[in-house]
Structures are given as C-alpha cells and as structure tokens.
C-alpha atoms as a PDB file:
ATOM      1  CA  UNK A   1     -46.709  -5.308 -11.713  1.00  0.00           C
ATOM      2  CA  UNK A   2     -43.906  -7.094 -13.548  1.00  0.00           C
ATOM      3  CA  UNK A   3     -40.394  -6.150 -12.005  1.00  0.00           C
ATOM      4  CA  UNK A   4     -38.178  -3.431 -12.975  1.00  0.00           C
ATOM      5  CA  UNK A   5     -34.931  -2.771 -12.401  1.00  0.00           C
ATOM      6  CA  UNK A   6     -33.884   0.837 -11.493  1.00  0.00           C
ATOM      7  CA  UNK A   7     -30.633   2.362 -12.425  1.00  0.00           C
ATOM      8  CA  UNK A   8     -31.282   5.652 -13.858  1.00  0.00           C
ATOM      9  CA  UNK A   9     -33.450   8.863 -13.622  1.00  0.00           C
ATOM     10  CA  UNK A  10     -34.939   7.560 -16.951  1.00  0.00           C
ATOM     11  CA  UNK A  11     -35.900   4.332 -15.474  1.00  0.00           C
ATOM     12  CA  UNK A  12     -37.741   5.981 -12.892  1.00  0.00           C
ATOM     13  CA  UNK A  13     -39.281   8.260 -15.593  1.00  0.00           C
ATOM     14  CA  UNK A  14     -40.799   5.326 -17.643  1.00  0.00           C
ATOM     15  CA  UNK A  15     -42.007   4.146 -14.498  1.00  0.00           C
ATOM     16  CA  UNK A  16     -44.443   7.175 -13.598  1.00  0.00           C
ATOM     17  CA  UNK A  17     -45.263   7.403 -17.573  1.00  0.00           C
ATOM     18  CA  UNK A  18     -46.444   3.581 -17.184  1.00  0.00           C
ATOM     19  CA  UNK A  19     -49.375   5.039 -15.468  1.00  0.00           C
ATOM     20  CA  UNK A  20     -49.666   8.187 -16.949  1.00  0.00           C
ATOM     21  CA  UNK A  21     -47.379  10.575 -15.096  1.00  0.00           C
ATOM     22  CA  UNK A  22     -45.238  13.344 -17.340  1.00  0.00           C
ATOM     23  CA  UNK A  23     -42.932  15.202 -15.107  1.00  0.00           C
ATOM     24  CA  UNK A  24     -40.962  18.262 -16.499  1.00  0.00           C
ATOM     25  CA  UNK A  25     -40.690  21.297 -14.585  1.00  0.00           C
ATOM     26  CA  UNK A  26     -37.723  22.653 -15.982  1.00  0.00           C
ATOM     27  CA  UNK A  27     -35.039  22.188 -13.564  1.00  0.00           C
ATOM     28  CA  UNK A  28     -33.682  18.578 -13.247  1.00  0.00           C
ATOM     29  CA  UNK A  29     -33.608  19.106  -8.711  1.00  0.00           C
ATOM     30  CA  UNK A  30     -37.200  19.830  -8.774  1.00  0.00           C
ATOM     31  CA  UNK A  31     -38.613  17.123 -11.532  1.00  0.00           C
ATOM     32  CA  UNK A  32     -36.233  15.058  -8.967  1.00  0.00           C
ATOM     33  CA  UNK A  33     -38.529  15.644  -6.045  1.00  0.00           C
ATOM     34  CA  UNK A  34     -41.720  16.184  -7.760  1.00  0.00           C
ATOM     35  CA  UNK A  35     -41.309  12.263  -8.886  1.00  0.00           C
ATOM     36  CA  UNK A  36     -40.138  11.431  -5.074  1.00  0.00           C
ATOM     37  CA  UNK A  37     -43.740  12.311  -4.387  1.00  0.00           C
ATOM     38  CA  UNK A  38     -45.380  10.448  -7.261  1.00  0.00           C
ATOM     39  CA  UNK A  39     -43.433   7.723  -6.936  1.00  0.00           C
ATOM     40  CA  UNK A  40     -44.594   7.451  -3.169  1.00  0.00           C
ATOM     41  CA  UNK A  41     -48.061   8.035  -4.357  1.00  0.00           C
ATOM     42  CA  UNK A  42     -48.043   5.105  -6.605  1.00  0.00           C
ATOM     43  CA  UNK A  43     -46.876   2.946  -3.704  1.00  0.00           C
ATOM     44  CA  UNK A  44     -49.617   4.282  -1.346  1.00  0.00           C
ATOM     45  CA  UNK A  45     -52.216   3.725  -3.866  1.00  0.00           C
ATOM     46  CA  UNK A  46     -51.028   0.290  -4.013  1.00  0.00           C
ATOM     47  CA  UNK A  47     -49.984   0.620  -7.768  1.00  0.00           C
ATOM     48  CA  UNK A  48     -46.367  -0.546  -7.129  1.00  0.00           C
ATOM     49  CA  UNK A  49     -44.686  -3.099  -5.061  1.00  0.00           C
ATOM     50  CA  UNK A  50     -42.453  -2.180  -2.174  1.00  0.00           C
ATOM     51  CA  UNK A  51     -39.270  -3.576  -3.739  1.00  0.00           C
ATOM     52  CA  UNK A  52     -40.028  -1.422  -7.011  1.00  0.00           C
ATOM     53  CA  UNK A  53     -41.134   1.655  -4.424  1.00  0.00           C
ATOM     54  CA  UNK A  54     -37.869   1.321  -2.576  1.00  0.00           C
ATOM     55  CA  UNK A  55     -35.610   0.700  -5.946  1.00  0.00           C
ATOM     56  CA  UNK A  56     -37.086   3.780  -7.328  1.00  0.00           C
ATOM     57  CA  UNK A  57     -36.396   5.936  -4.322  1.00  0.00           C
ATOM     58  CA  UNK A  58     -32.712   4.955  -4.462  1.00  0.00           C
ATOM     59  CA  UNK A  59     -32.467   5.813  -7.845  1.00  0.00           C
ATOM     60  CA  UNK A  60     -34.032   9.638  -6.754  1.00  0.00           C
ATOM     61  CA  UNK A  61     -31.983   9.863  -3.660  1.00  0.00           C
ATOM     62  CA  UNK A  62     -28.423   8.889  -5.613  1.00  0.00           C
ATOM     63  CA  UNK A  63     -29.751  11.687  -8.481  1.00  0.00           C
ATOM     64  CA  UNK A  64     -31.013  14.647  -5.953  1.00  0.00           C
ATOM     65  CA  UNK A  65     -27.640  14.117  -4.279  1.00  0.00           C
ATOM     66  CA  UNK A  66     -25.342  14.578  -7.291  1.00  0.00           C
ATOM     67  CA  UNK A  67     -27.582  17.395  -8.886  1.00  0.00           C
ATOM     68  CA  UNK A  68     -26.748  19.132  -5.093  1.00  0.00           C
ATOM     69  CA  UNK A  69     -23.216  18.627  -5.691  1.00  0.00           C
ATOM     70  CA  UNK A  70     -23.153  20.062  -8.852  1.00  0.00           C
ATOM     71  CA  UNK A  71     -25.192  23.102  -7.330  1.00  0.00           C
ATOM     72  CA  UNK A  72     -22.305  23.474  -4.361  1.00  0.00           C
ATOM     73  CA  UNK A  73     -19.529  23.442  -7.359  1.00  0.00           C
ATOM     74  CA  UNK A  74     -21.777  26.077  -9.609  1.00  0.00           C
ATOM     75  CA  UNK A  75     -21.783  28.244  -6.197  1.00  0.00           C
ATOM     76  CA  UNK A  76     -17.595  28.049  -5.453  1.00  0.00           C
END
C-alpha cells in the first residue's frame, strides 16, 4: 500500500473506504471507535502497514479525546 499521511478524521475515513468500509452511525464518538476496530482489522488482515496502522490510530485517539471533551463541557 502506497503511504498516507494521517491528519484528520477524514483521512482515516478515505482510508477504510479504500477497501470498502462506510462508517456512519450517527454520533461522531461511536463512528470514532467503530473505525478504531476496522482500522485494526485491516492491519490484522495484513491490508495495511504498521506505520499507516499506527498513524491512523493517532489520528482516532487525538479525535475520541476531543469529542470527550466536548461531551464533559455539554454536561457542566
């Protein structure tokens, strides 16, 4: 797989749609973690490398943790 660079949720999105994955749920936390697990599915099957794996996960990670955030303010 040719390298990507990862710096948004949208990145990450074309990513899973590159093999055919379409994640909308209907609240941005949980398409968040649904693509944690297809994006570690795709490295598991071998499909991605483990620089484009661990990019990707970042990219969730920084995104679940400000959607959290705004979920702590939304609570105050």
């Amino acid at each position: 797989m040719d390298e990507m660079s990862f710096r948004t949720l949208y990145d990450v999105q074309q990513l899973l749609k590159r093999y055919g994955t379409f994640v909308h749920l209907g609240k941005r936390k949980w398409d968040i973690e649904l693509m944690f697990i297809e994006v570690k599915r795709l490295y598991e099957s071998k499909m991605i490398d483990k620089k484009t794996f661990i990019n990707a996960q970042l990219v969730l990670k920084r995104e679940h943790r400000i959607e959290e955030e705004k979920e702590k303010d939304r609570s105050k």
